[in-house]
Protein backbone atom coordinates (compact mmCIF):
# COMPACT_ATOMS: atom_id res chain seq x y z
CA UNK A 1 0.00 0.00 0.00
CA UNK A 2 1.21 3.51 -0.90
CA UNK A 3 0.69 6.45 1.86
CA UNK A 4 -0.58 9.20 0.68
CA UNK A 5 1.10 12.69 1.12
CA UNK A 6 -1.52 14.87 2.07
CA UNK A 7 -1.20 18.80 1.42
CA UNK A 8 -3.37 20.22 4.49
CA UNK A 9 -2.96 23.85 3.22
CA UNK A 10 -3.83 23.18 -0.20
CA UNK A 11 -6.98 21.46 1.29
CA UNK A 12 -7.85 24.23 3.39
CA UNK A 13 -7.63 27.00 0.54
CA UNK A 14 -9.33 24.48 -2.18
CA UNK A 15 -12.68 24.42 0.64
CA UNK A 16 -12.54 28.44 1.15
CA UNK A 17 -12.15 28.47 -2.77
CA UNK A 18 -15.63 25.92 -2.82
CA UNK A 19 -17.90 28.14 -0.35
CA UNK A 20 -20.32 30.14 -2.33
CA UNK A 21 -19.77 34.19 -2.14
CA UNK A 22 -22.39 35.82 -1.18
CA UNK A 23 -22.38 38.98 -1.89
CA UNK A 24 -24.24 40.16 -4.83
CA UNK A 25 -23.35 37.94 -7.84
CA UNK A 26 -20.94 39.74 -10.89
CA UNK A 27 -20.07 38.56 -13.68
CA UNK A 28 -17.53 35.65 -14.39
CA UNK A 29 -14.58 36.63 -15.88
CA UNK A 30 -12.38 33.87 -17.99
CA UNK A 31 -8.82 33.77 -16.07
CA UNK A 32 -9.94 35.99 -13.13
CA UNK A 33 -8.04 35.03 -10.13
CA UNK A 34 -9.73 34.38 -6.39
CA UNK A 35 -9.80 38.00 -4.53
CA UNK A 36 -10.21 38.00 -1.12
CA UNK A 37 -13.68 39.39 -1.61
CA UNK A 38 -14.69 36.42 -3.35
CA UNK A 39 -13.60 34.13 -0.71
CA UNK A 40 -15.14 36.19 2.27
CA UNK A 41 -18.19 37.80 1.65
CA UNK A 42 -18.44 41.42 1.48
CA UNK A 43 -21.63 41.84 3.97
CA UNK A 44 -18.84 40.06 6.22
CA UNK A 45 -15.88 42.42 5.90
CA UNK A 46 -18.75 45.25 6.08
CA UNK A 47 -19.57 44.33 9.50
CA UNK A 48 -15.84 43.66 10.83
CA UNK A 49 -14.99 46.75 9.45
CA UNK A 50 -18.31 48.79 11.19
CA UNK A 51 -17.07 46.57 14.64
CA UNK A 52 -13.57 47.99 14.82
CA UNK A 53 -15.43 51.93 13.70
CA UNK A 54 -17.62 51.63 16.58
CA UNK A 55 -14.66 50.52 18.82
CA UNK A 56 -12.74 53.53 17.83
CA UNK A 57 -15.82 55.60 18.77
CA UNK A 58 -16.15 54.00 21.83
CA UNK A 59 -12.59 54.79 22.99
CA UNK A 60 -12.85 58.19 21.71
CA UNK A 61 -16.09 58.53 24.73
CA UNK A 62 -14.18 57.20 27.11
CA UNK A 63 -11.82 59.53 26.68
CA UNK A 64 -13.65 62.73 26.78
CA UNK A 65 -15.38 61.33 29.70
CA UNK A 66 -12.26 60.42 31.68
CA UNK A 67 -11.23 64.04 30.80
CA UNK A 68 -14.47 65.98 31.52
CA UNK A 69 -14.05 63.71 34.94
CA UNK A 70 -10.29 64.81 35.59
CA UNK A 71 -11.29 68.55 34.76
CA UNK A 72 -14.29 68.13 37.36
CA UNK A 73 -12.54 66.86 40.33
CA UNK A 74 -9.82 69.98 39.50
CA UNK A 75 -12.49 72.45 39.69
CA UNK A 76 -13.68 70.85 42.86
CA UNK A 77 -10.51 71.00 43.98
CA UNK A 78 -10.36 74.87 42.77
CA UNK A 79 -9.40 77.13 46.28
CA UNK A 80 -12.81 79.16 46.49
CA UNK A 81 -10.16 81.84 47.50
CA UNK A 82 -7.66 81.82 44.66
CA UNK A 83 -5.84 84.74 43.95
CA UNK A 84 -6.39 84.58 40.15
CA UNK A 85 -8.24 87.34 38.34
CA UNK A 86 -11.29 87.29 36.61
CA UNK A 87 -10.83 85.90 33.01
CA UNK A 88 -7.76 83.65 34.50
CA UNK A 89 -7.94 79.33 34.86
CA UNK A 90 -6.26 78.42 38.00
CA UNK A 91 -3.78 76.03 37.37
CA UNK A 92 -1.95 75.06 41.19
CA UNK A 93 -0.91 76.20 44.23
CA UNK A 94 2.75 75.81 44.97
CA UNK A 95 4.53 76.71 48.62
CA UNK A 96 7.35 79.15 48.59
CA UNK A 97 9.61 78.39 51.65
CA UNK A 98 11.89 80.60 50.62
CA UNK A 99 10.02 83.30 51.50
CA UNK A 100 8.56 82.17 54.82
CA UNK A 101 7.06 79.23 56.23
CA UNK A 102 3.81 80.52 55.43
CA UNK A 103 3.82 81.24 51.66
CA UNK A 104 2.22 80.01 48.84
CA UNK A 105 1.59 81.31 44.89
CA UNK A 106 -0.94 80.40 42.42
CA UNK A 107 -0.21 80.03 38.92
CA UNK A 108 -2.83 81.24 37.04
CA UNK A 109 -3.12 80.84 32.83
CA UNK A 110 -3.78 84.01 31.14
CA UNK A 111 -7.37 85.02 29.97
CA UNK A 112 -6.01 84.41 26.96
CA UNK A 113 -4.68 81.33 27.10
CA UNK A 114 -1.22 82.28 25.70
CA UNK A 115 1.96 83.39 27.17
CA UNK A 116 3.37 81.89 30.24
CA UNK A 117 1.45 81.82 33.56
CA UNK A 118 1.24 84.09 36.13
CA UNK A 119 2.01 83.50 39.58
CA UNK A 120 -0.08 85.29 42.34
CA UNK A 121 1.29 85.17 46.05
CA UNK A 122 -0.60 84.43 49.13
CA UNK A 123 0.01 83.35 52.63
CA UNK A 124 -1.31 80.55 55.34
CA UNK A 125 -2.43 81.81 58.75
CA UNK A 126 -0.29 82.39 61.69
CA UNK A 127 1.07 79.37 63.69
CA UNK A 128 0.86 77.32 60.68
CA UNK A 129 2.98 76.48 57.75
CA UNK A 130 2.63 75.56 54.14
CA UNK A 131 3.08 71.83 53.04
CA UNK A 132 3.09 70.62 49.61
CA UNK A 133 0.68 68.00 48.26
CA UNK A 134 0.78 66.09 44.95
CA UNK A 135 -2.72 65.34 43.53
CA UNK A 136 -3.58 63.10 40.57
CA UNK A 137 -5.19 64.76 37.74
CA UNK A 138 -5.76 62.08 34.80
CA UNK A 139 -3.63 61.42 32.07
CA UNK A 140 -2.17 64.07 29.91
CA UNK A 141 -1.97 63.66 26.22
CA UNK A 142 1.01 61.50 25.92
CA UNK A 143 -0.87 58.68 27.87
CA UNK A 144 0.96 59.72 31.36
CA UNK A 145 -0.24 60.10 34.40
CA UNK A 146 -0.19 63.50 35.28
CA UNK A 147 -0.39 65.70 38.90
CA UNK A 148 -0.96 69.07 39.85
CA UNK A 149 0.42 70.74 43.17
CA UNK A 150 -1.89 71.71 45.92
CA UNK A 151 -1.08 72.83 49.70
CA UNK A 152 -2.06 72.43 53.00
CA UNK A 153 -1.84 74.84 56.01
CA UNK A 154 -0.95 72.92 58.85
CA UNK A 155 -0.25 74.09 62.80
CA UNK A 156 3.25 75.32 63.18
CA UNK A 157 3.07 74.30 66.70
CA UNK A 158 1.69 70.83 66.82
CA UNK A 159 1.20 69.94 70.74
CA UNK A 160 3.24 67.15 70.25
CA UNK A 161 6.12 65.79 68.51
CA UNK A 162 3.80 63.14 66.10
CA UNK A 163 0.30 64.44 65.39
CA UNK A 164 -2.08 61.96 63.71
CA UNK A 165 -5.60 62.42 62.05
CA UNK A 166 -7.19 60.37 59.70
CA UNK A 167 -5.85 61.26 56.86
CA UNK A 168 -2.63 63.31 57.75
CA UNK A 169 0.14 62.63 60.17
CA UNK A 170 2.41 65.63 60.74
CA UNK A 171 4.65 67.00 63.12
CA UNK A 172 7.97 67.65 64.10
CA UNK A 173 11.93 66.69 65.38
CA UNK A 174 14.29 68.88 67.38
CA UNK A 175 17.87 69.04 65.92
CA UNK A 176 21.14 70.82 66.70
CA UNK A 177 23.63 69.85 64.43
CA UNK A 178 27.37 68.89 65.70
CA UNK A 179 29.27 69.10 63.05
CA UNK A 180 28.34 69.36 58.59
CA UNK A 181 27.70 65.73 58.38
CA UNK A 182 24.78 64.01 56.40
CA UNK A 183 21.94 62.74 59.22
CA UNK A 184 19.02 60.72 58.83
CA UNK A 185 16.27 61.22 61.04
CA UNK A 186 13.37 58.51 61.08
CA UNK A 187 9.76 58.53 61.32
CA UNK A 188 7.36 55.94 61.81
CA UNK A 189 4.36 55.75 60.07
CA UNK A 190 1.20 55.75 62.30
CA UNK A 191 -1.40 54.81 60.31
CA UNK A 192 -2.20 53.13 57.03
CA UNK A 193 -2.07 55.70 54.16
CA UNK A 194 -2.92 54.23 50.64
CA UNK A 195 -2.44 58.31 48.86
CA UNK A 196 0.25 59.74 51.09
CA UNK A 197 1.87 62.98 50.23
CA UNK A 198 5.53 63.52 51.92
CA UNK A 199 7.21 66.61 52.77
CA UNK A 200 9.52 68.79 54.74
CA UNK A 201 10.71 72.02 55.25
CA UNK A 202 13.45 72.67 58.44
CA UNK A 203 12.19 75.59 60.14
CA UNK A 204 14.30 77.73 62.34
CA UNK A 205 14.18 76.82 66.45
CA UNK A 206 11.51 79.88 66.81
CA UNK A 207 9.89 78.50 63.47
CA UNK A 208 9.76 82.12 62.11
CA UNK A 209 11.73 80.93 58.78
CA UNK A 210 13.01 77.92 56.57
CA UNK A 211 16.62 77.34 56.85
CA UNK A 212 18.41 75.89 53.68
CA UNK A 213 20.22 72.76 54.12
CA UNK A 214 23.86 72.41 53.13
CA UNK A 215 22.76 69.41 51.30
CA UNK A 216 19.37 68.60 49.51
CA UNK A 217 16.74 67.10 52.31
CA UNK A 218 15.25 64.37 50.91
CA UNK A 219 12.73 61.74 51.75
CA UNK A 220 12.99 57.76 51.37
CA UNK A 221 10.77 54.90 52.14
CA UNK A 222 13.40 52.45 54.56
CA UNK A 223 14.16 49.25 53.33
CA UNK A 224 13.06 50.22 49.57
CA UNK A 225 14.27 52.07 46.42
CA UNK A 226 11.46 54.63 46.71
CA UNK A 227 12.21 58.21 47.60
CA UNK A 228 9.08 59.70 48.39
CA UNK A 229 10.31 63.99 48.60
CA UNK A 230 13.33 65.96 47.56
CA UNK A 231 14.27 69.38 47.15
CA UNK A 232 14.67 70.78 43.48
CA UNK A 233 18.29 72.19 43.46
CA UNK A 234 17.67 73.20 39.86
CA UNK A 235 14.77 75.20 40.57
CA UNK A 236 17.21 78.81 40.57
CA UNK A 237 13.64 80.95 39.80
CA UNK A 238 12.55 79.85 43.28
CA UNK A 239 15.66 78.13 44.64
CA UNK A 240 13.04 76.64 47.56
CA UNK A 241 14.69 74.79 50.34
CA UNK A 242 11.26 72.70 51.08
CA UNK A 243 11.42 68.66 50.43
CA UNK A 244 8.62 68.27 47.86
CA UNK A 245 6.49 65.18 46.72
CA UNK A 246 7.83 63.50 43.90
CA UNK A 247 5.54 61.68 41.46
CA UNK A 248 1.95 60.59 42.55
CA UNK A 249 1.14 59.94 46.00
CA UNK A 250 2.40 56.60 47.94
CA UNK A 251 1.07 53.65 49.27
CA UNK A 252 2.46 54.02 52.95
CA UNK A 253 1.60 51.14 55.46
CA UNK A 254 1.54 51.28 59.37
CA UNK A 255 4.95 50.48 60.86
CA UNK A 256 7.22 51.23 58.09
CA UNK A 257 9.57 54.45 58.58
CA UNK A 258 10.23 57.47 56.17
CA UNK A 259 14.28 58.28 56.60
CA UNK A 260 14.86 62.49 56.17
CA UNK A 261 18.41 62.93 54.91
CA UNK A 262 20.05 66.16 55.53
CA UNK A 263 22.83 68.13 56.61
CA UNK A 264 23.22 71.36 58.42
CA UNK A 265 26.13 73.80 58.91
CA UNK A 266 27.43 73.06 62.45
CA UNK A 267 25.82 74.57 65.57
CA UNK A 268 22.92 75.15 63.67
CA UNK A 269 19.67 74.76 65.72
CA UNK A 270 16.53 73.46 63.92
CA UNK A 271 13.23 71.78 63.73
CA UNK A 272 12.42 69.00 61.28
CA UNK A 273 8.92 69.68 60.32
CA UNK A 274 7.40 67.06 58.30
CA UNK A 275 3.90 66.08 56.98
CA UNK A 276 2.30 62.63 55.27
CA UNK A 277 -0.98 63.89 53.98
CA UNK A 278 -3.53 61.77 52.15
């Protein structure tokens, strides 16, 4: 007995090539070649290609929508006292520790819309001082996930060194330094915080104004590659000596500990004033 050789693609095309098309019937040209149209019906490719349409529309809504939402929460989150003036979008509010311990600006887009923003100061009330926060604000048009800057005015003089509520935990750490040297100084993390915000500013011993560190203060997560603040030595327009949020906000858990990493010239006497806001 001879096997047979069997040519499974050749079977396979010589079936499609049998089915009936069923779109409406032409005329049969002598020599004319299978198109893929005559294989597939046309009603067929019709629909796929109305499927993938409607998909694209789809998409499109869901886009506008998670936009319009983004651009509803920000106007929620709008200060009902912003400093812009009429005709101007408020874009954030930013601190400036390097004026005092208490100032803020908002940037403001022209009524216009062109040009550069404007930037329009204001200040927190006594006995309190101005922490940065990091907000998420959808997805800007690259695809990214994108933030804006917001503040908080908290108490300056917090009855106690670790101040917890349920959403913030702020507070403060008394520090003289010895000598120029890098120190770390650890705090623990009170309370679950899935959308924490972390910064710092070193306030003077009277807490009247922000002294600069000799080296950047900065903000890590112990035990992981995750710095969660740092200052922005390259910022030279406001040359701020606050430890800002980097990124969105953090997943913090109970019982871990954020290290602050600075240095201070020697004999310098200081407060570490910190804040993990949700």
């Amino acid at each position: 007995m001879v096997a047979l050789k069997l040519d499974i693609p050749a079977l396979i095309i010589g079936s499609l090539l049998a089915i009936p098309v069923l779109s409406a019937p032409t005329a049969n040209v002598v020599g004319h070649a299978p198109t893929v149209e005559d294989i597939i019906p046309r009603e067929y490719i019709e629909e796929v290609r109305a499927y993938h349409e409607e998909l694209a529309q789809i998409k499109k809504r869901a886009e506008w929508n998670h936009a319009k939402r983004a651009l509803s929460a920000l106007e929620k989150r709008q200060p009902a006292q912003n400093t812009c003036l009429e005709g101007e979008t408020w874009i954030q509010r930013e601190c400036r520790s390097d004026v005092s311990p208490r100032a803020w600006q908002d940037e403001c887009e022209p009524a216009n819309g062109e040009g550069f923003g404007v930037f329009r100061p204001g200040e927190c009330p006594e006995n309190t001082v101005c922490v940065q926060l990091s907000i998420p604000n959808g997805v800007d048009p690259g695809g990214e996930e994108s933030f804006i800057e917001d503040i908080l005015c908290q108490p300056s003089t917090p009855p106690r060194q670790g101040v917890r509520t349920a959403k913030r935990q702020y507070g403060y750490r008394n520090y003289k330094a010895k000598d120029k040297n890098v120190v770390a100084i650890g705090i623990e993390v009170l309370e679950d915080n899935t959308e924490a915000s972390v910064s710092a500013n070193v306030l003077s011993s009277d807490r009247t104004f922000v002294v600069k560190p000799i080296t950047p203060i900065t903000a890590n997560l112990r035990g992981f590659n995750l710095k969660l603040c740092q200052m922005d030595p390259g910022n030279t327009q406001q040359n701020s000596p606050q430890c800002s949020p980097i990124g969105r906000p953090h997943n913090l858990r109970m019982g871990q500990f954020v290290d602050f990493t600075f240095a201070l010239s020697a004999g310098q006497d200081s407060l570490l004033f910190y804040s993990i806001a949700g």
